[in-house]
Protein backbone atom coordinates (compact mmCIF):
# COMPACT_ATOMS: atom_id res chain seq x y z
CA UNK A 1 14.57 -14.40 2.22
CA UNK A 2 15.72 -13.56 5.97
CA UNK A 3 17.89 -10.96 5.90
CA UNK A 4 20.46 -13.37 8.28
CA UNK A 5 21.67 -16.64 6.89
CA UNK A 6 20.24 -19.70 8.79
CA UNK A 7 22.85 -22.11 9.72
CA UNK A 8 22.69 -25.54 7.33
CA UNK A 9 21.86 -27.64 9.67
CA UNK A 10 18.86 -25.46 11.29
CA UNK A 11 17.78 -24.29 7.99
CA UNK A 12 15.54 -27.20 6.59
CA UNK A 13 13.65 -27.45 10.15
CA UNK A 14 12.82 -23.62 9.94
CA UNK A 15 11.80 -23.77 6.39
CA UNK A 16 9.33 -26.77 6.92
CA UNK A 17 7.79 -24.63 9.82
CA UNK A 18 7.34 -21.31 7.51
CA UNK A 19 5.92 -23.60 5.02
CA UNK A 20 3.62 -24.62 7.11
CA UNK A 21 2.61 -21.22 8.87
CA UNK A 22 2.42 -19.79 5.17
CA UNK A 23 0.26 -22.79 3.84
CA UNK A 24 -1.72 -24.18 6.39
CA UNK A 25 -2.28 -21.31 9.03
CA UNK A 26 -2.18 -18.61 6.14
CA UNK A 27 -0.28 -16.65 7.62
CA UNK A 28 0.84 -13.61 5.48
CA UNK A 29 4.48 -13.39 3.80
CA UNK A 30 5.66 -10.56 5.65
CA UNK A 31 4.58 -12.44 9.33
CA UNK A 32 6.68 -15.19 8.15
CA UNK A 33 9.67 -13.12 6.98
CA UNK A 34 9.78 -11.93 9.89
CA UNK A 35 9.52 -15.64 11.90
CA UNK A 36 12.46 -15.87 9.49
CA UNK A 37 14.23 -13.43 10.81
CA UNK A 38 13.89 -14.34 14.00
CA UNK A 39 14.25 -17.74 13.92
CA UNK A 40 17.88 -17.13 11.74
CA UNK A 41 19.36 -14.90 14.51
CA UNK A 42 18.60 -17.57 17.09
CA UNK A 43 19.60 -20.46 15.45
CA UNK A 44 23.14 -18.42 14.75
CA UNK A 45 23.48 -17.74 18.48
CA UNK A 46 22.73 -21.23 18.86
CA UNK A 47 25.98 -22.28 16.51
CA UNK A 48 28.10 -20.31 18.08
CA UNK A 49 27.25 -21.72 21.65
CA UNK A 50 28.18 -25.38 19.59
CA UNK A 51 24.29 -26.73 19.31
CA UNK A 52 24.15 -28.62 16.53
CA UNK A 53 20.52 -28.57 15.72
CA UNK A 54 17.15 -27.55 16.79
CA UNK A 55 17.20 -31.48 18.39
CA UNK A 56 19.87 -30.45 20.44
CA UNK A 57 18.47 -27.74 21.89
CA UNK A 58 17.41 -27.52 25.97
CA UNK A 59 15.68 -24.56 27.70
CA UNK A 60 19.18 -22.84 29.29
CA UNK A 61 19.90 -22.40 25.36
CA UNK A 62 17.57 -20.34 24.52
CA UNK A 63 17.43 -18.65 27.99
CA UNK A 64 20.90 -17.55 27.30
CA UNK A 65 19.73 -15.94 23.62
CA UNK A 66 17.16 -13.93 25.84
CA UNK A 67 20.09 -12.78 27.90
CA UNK A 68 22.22 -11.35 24.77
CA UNK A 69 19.44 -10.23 23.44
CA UNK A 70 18.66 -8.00 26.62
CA UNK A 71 22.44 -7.13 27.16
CA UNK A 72 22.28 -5.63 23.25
CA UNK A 73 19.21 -3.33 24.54
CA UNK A 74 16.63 -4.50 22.36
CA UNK A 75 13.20 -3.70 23.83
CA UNK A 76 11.43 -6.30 25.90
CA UNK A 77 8.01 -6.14 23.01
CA UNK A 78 10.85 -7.69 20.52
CA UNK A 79 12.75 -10.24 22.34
CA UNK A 80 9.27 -11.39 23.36
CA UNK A 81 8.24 -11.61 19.68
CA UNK A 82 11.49 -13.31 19.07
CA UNK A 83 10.27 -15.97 21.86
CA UNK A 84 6.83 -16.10 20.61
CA UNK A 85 8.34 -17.70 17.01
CA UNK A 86 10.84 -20.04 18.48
CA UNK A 87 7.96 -21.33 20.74
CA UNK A 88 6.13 -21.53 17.87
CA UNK A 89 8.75 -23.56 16.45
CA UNK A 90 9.43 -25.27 19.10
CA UNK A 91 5.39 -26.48 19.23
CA UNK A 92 5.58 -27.60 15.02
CA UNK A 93 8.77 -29.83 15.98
CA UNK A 94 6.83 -31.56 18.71
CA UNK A 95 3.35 -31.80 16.40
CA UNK A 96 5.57 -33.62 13.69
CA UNK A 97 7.03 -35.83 15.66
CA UNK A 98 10.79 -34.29 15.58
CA UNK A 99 11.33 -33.97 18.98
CA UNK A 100 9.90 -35.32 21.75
CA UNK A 101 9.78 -32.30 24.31
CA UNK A 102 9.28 -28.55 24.40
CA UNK A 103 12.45 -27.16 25.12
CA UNK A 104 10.39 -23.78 25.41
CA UNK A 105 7.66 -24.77 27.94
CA UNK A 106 9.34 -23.98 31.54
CA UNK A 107 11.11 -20.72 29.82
CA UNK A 108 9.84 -17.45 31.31
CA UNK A 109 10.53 -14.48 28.82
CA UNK A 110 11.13 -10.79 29.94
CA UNK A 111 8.27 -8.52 31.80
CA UNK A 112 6.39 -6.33 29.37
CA UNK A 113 5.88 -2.92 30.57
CA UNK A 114 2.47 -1.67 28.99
CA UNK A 115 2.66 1.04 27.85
CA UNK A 116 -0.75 3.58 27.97
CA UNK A 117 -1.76 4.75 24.76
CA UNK A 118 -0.97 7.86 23.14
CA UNK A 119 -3.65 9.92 22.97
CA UNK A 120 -5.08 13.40 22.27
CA UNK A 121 -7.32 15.54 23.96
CA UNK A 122 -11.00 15.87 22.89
CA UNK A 123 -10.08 19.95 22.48
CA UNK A 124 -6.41 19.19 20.30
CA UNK A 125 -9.14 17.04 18.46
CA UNK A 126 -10.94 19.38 17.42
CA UNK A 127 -8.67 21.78 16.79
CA UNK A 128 -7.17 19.00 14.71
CA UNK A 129 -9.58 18.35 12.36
CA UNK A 130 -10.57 21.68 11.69
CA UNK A 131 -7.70 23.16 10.73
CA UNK A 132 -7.67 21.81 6.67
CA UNK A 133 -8.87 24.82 4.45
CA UNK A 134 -12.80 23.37 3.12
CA UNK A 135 -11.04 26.08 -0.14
CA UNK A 136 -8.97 23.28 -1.95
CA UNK A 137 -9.45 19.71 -2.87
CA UNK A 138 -6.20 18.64 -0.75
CA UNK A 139 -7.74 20.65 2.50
CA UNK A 140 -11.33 18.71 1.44
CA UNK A 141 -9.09 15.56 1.23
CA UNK A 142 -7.48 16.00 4.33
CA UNK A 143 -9.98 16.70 6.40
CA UNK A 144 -11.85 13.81 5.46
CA UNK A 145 -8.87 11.54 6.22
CA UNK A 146 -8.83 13.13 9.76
CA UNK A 147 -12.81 12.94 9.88
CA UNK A 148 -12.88 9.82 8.95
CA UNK A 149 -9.76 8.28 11.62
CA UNK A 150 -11.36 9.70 14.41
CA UNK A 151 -14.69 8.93 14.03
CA UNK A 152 -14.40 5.17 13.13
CA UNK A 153 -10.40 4.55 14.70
CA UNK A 154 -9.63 2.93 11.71
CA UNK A 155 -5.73 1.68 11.54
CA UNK A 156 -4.00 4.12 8.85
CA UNK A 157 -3.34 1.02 6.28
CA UNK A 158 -6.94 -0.17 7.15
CA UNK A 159 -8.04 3.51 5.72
CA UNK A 160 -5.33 3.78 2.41
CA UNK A 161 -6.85 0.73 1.17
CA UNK A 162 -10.43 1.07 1.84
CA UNK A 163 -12.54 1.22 -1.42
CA UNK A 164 -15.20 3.28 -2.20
CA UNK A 165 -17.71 0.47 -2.77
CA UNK A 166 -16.71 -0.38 1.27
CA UNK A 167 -18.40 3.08 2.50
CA UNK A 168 -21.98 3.35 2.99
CA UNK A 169 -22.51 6.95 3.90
CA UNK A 170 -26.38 6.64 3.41
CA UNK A 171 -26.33 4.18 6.20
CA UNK A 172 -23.44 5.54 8.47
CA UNK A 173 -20.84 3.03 8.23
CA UNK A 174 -18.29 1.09 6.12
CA UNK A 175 -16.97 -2.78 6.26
CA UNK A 176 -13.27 -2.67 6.56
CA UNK A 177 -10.49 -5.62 5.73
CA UNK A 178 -8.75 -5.22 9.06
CA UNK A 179 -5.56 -7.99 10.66
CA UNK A 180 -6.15 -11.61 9.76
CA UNK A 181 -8.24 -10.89 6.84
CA UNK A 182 -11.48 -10.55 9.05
CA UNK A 183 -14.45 -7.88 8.00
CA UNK A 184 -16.08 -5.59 10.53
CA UNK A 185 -18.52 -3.16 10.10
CA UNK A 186 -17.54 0.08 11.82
CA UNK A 187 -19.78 3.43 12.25
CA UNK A 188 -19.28 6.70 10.90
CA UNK A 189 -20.34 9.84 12.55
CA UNK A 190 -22.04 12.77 11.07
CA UNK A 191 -19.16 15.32 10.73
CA UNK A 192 -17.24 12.33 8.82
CA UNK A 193 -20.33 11.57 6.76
CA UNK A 194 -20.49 15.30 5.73
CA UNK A 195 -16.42 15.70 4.97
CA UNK A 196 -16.76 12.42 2.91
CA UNK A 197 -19.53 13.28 1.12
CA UNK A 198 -17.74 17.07 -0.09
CA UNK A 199 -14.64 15.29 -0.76
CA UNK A 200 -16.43 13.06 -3.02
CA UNK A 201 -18.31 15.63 -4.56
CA UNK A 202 -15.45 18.36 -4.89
CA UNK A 203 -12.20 17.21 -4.15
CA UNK A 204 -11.66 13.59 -5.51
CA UNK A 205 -12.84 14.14 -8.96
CA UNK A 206 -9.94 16.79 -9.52
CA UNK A 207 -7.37 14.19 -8.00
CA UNK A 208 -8.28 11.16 -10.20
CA UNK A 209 -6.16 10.16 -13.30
CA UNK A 210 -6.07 8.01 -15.90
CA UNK A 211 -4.56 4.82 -13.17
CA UNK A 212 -6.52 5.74 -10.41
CA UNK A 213 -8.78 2.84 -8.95
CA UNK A 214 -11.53 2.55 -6.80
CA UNK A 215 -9.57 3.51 -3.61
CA UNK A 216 -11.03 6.41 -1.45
CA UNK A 217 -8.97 8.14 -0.74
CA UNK A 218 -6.24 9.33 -3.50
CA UNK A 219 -2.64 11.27 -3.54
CA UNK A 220 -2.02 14.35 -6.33
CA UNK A 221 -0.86 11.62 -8.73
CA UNK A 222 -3.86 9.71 -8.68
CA UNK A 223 -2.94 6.65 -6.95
CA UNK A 224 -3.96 5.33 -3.41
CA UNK A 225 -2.63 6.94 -0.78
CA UNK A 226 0.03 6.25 1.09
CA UNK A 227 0.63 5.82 5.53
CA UNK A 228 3.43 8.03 4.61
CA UNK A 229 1.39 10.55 3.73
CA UNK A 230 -0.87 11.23 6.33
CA UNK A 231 1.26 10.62 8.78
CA UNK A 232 2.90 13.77 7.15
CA UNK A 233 -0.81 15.54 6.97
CA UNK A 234 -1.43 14.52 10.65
CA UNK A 235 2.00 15.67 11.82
CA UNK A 236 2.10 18.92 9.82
CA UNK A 237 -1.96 20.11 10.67
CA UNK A 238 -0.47 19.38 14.60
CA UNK A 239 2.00 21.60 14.15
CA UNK A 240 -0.04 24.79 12.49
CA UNK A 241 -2.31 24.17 15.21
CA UNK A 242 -0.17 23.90 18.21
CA UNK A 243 -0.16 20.65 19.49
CA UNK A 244 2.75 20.10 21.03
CA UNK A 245 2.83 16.61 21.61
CA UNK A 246 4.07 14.38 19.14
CA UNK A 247 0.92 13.16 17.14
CA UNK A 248 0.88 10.21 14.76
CA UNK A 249 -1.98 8.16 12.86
CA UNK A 250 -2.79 5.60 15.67
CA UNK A 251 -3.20 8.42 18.16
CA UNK A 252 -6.56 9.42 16.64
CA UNK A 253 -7.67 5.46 16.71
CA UNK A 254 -6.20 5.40 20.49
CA UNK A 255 -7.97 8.45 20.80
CA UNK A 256 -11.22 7.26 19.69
CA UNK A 257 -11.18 4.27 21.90
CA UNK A 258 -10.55 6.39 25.19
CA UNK A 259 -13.33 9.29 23.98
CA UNK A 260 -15.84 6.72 23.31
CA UNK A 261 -15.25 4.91 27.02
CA UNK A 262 -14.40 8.20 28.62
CA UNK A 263 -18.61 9.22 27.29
CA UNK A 264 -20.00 5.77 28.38
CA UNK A 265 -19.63 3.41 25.17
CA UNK A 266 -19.64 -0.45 26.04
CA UNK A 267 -15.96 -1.83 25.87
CA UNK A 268 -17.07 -5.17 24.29
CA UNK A 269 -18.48 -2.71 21.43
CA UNK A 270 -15.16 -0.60 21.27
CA UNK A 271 -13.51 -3.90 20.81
CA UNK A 272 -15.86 -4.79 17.71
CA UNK A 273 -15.25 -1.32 16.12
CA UNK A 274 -11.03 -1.59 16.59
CA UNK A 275 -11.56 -4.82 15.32
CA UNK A 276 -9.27 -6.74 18.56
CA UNK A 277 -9.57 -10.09 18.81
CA UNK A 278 -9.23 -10.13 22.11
CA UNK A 279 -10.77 -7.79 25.18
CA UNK A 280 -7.54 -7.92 27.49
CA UNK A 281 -6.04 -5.54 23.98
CA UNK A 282 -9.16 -3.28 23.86
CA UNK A 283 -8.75 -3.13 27.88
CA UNK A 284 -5.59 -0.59 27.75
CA UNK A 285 -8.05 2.46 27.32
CA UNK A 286 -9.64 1.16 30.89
CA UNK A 287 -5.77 2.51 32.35
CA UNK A 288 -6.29 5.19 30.28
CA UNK A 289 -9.14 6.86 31.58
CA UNK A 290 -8.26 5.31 35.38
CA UNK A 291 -5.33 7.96 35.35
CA UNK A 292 -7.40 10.50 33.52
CA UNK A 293 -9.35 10.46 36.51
CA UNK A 294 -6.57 10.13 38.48
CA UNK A 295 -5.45 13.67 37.43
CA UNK A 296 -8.43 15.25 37.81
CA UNK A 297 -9.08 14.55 41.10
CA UNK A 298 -5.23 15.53 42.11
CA UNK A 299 -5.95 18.74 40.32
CA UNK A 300 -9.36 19.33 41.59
CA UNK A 301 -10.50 17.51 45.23
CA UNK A 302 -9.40 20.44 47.58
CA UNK A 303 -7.83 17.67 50.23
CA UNK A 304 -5.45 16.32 47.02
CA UNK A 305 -4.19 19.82 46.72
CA UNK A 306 -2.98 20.25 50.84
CA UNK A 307 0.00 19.46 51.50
């Protein structure tokens, strides 16, 4: 259920379109709650301006949502994922014959700023993942979670579910369930081969209970474990070893990315091993390493340095 009330008279034209995002698209539940949610707040600004219905809606309508929204500070990534689902909408009334027009099409949303990755250096990487103790099974543990995030730049969820029947550390790589249900096979390096294999052969065996399943990697009561968790083993191993910067999960996969291009990989096969559907998202790390460079030659060309 959205967690605002959808006016009557928008409601049944939102439901039909969740329906058929949920059914036909198959999209998951929690990408249509949150259409939902969207899609409720704008059809409540929409009331209170007097539009009746989604047929009554024109382009200056929604324009003026934008504007609230922006005046109320949200940030410009969610108003334009608030635009992306009533465009969405807006493109299921005009396939089913409900309206005529799309009252989105000539609508221009906010500028996106993009942001550069977070990342870490290939030294705080290293000082990283060496600094679990290799003398208990949580250290073993732990350092095969970091192992494992840097050498492959798995997403965190992507590596709390991933079963043990999904690794192949004979061969050097695992298949991974990664966002819209599609299967990649991603690489694993050496040093994460070797910290799997002693976790497996050490660590796990103490951790497993009577309910544990076949995930890899387990929590002290036996059960998969949780992104709150290592983001609380990333952020604390940061900490003992001085990284100042804040450090969470996706900075080892952003990481990754930019240490692989930054030593020559191909971006097209960066792209396979994140698992982006498109190139423009695997593209970022390009900017990254651009102002890497950047830096280096301010801080080392001897004409940069003259004032």
């Amino acid at each position: 259920m959205s967690t605002i009330s959808i006016p009557p008279s928008f409601e049944e034209w939102v439901n039909n379109f969740l329906a058929f995002i949920e059914l036909e698209k198959g999209l998951a539940k929690n990408t249509a709650q949150s259409y939902e949610n969207d899609l409720a707040q704008c059809a409540t600004f929409l009331k209170e301006q007097g539009i009746k219905n989604w047929k009554s809606v024109q382009a200056e309508h929604i324009t003026l949502w934008i504007s609230e929204l922006s005046m109320q500070n949200y940030a410009v990534s969610s108003i334009l994922r608030k635009l992306s689902a009533v465009r969405m909408l807006a493109a299921h009334l005009v396939r089913e014959h409900l309206r005529e027009d799309d009252f989105t099409s000539l609508l221009d949303g906010p500028k996106r700023i993009r942001r550069l990755p977070n990342t870490i250096s290939q030294e705080d990487v290293n000082k990283l993942l060496e600094a679990p103790s290799s003398g208990t099974p949580h250290g073993l543990r732990d350092r095969a979670i970091l192992e494992l995030l840097y050498s492959s730049g798995l997403r965190v969820t992507e590596l709390c579910t991933l079963p043990m029947t999904a690794v192949d550390l004979d061969h050097g790589f695992l298949r991974v369930i990664g966002k819209g249900n599609k299967e990649r096979a991603v690489p694993i390096g050496k040093k994460a081969i070797q910290a799997i294999n002693n976790y497996l052969s050490t660590a796990r065996p103490s951790l497993v209970k009577a309910k544990t399943g076949g995930e890899l990697f387990i929590s002290q009561r036996g059960t998969p474990i949780s992104r709150k968790t290592v983001w609380f083993i990333i952020k604390t191993y940061a900490q003992e070893v001085g990284i100042t910067q804040p450090v969470k999960p996706h900075a080892l996969r952003h990481s990754f990315a930019t240490h692989l291009l930054a030593n020559g990989a191909d971006l097209r096969a960066i792209q396979e091993m994140l698992g982006h559907a498109d190139i423009s998202t695997t593209e970022i790390y390009t900017a990254v390493e651009e102002k890497r460079l950047i830096e280096e030659h301010a801080d080392c060309h001897p004409r940069s340095q003259q004032v």
